[in-house]
PDB file of N, CA and C in Angstrom:
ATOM      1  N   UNK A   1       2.933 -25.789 -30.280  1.00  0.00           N
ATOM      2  CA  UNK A   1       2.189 -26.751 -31.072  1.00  0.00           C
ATOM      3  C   UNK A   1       1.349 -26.010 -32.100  1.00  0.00           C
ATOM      4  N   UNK A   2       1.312 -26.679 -33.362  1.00  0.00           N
ATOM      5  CA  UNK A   2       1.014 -26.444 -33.964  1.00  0.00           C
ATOM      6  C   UNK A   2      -1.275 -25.742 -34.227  1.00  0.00           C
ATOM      7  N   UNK A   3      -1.524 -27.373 -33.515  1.00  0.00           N
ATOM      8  CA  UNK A   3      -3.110 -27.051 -33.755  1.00  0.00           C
ATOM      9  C   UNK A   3      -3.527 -25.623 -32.135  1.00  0.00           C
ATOM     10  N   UNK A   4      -2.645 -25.388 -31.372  1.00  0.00           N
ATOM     11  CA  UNK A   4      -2.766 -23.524 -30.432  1.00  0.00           C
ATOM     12  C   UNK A   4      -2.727 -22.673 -31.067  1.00  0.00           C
ATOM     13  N   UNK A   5      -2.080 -22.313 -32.432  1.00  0.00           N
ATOM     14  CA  UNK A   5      -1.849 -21.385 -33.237  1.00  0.00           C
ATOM     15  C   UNK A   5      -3.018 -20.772 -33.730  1.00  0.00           C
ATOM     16  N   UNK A   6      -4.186 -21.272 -34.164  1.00  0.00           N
ATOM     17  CA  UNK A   6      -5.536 -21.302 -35.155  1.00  0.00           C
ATOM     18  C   UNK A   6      -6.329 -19.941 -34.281  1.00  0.00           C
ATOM     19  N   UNK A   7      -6.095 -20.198 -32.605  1.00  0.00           N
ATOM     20  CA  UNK A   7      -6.930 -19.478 -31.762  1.00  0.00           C
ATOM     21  C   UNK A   7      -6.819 -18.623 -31.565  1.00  0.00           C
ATOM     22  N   UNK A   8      -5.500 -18.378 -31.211  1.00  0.00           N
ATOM     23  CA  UNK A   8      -4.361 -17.583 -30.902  1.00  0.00           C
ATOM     24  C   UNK A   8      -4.027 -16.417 -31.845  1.00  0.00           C
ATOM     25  N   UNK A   9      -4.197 -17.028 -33.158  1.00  0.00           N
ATOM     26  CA  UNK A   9      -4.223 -16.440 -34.466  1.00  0.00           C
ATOM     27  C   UNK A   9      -5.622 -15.263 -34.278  1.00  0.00           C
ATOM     28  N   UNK A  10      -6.399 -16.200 -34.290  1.00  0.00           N
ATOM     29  CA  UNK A  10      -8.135 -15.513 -34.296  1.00  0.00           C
ATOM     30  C   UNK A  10      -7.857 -14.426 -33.297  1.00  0.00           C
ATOM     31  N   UNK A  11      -7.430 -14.588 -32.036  1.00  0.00           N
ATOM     32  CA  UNK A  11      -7.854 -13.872 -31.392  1.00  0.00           C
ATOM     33  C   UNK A  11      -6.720 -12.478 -31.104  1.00  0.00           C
ATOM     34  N   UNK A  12      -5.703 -12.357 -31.902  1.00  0.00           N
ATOM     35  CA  UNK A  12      -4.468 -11.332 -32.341  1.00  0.00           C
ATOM     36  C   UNK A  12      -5.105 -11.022 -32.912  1.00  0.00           C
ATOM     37  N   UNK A  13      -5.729 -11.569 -34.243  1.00  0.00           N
ATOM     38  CA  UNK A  13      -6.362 -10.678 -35.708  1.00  0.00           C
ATOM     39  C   UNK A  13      -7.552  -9.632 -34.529  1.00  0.00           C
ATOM     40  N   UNK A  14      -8.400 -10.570 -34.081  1.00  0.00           N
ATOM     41  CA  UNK A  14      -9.424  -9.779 -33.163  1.00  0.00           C
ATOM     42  C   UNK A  14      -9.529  -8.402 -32.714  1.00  0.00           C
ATOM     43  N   UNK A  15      -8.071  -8.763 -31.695  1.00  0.00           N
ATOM     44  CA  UNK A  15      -7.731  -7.974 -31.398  1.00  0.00           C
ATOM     45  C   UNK A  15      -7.559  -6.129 -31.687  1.00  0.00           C
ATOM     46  N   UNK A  16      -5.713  -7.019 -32.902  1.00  0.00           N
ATOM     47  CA  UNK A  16      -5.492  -6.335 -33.704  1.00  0.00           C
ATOM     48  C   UNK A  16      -6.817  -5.194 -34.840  1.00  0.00           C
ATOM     49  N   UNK A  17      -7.755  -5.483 -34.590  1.00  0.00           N
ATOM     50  CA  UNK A  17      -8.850  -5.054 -35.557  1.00  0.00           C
ATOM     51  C   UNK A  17      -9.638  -3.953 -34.783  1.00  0.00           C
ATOM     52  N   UNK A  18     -10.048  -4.386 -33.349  1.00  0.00           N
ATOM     53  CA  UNK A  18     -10.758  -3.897 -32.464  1.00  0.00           C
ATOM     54  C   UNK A  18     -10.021  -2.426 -31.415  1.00  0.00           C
ATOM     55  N   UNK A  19      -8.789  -2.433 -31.627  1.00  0.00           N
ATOM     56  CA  UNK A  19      -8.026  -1.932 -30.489  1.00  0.00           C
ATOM     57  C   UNK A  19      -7.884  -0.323 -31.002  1.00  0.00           C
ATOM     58  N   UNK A  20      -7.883   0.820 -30.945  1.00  0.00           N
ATOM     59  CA  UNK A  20      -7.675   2.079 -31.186  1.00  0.00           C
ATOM     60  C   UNK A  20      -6.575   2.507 -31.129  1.00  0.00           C
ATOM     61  N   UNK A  21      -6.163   2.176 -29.842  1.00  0.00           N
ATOM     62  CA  UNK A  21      -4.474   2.525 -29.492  1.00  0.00           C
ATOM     63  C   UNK A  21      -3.424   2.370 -30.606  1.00  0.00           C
ATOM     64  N   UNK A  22      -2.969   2.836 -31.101  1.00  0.00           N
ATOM     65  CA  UNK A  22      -1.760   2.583 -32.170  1.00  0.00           C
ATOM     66  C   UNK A  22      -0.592   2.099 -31.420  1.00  0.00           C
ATOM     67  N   UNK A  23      -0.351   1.852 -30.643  1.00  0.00           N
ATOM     68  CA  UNK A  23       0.677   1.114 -29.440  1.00  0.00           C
ATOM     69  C   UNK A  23       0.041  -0.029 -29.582  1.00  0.00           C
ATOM     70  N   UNK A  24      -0.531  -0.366 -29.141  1.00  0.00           N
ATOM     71  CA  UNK A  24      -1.644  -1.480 -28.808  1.00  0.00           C
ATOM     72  C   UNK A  24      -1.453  -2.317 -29.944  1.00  0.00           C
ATOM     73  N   UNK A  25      -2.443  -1.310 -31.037  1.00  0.00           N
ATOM     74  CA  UNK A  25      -2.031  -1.716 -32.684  1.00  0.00           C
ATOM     75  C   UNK A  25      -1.488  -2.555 -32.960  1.00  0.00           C
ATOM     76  N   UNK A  26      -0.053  -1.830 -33.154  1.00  0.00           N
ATOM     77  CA  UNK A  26       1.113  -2.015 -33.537  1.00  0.00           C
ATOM     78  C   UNK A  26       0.910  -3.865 -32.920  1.00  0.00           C
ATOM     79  N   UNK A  27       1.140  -3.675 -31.355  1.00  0.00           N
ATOM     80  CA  UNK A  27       1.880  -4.639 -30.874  1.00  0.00           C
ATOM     81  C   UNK A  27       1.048  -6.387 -31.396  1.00  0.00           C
ATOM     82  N   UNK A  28       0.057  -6.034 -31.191  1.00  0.00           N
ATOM     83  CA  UNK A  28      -0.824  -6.908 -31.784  1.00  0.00           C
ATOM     84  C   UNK A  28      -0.419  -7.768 -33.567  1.00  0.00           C
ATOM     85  N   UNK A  29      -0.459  -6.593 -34.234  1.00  0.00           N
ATOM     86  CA  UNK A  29       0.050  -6.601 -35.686  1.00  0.00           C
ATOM     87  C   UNK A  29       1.466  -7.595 -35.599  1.00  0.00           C
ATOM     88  N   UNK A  30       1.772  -6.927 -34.754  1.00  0.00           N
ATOM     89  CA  UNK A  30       2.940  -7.635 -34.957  1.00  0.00           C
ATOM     90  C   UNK A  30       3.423  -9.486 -34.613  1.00  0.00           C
ATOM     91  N   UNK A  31       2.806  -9.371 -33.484  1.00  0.00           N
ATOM     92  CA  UNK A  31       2.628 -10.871 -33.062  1.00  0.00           C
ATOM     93  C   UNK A  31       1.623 -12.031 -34.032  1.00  0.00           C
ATOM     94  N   UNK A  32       0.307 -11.256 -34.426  1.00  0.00           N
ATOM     95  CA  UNK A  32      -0.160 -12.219 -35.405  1.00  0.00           C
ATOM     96  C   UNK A  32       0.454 -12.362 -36.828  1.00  0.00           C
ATOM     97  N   UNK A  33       1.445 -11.107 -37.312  1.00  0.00           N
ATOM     98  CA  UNK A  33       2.246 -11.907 -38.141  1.00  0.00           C
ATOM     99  C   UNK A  33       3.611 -12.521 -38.058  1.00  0.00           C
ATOM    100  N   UNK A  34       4.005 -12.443 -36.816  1.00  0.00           N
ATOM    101  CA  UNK A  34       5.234 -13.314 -36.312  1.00  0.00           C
ATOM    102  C   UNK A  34       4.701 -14.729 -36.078  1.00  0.00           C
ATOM    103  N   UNK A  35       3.486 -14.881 -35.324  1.00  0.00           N
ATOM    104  CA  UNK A  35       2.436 -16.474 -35.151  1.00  0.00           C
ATOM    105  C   UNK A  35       2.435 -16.916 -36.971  1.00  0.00           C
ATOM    106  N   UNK A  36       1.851 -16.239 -37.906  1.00  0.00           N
ATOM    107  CA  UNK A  36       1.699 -16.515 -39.044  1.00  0.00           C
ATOM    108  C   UNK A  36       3.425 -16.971 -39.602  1.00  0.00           C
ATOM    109  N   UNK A  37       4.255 -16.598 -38.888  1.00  0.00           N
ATOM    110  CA  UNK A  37       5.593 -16.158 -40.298  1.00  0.00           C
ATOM    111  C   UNK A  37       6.046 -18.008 -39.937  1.00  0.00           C
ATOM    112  N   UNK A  38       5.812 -18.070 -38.395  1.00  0.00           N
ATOM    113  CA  UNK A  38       6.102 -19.523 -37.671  1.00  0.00           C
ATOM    114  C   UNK A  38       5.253 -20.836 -38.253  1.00  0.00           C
ATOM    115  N   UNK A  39       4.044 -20.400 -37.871  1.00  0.00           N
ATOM    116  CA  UNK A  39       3.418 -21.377 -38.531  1.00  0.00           C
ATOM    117  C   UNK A  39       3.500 -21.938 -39.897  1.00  0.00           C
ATOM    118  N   UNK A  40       3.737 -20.861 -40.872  1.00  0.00           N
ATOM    119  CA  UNK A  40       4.303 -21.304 -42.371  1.00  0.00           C
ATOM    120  C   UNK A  40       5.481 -21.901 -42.103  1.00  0.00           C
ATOM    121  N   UNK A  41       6.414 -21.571 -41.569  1.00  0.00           N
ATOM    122  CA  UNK A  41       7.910 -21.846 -41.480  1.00  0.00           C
ATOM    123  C   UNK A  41       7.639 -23.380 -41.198  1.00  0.00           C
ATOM    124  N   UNK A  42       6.950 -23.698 -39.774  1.00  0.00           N
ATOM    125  CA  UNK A  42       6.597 -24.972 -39.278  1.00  0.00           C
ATOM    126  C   UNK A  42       5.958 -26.927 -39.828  1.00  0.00           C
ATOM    127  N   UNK A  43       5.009 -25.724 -41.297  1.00  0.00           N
ATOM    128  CA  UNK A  43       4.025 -26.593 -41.447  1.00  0.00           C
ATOM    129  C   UNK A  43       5.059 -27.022 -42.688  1.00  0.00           C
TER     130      UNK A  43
END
């Protein structure tokens, strides 16, 4: 669903921002712009 995305979003970017690990990083990065690539696709 569409309005889970917003949080979900927030809290990948969060993440993604906070984390040191370049594994970690990465994996993060990657999911909030796969959530983002969906949600455009969606809306």
């Amino acid at each position: 669903m569409l309005y889970d995305n917003g949080p979900l979003l927030k809290l990948l970017a969060d993440a993604w921002l906070v984390t040191e690990d370049d594994g970690q990083k990465g994996l993060f990065q990657r999911a909030a712009v796969q959530t983002v690539v969906w949600v455009m696709r969606e809306i």
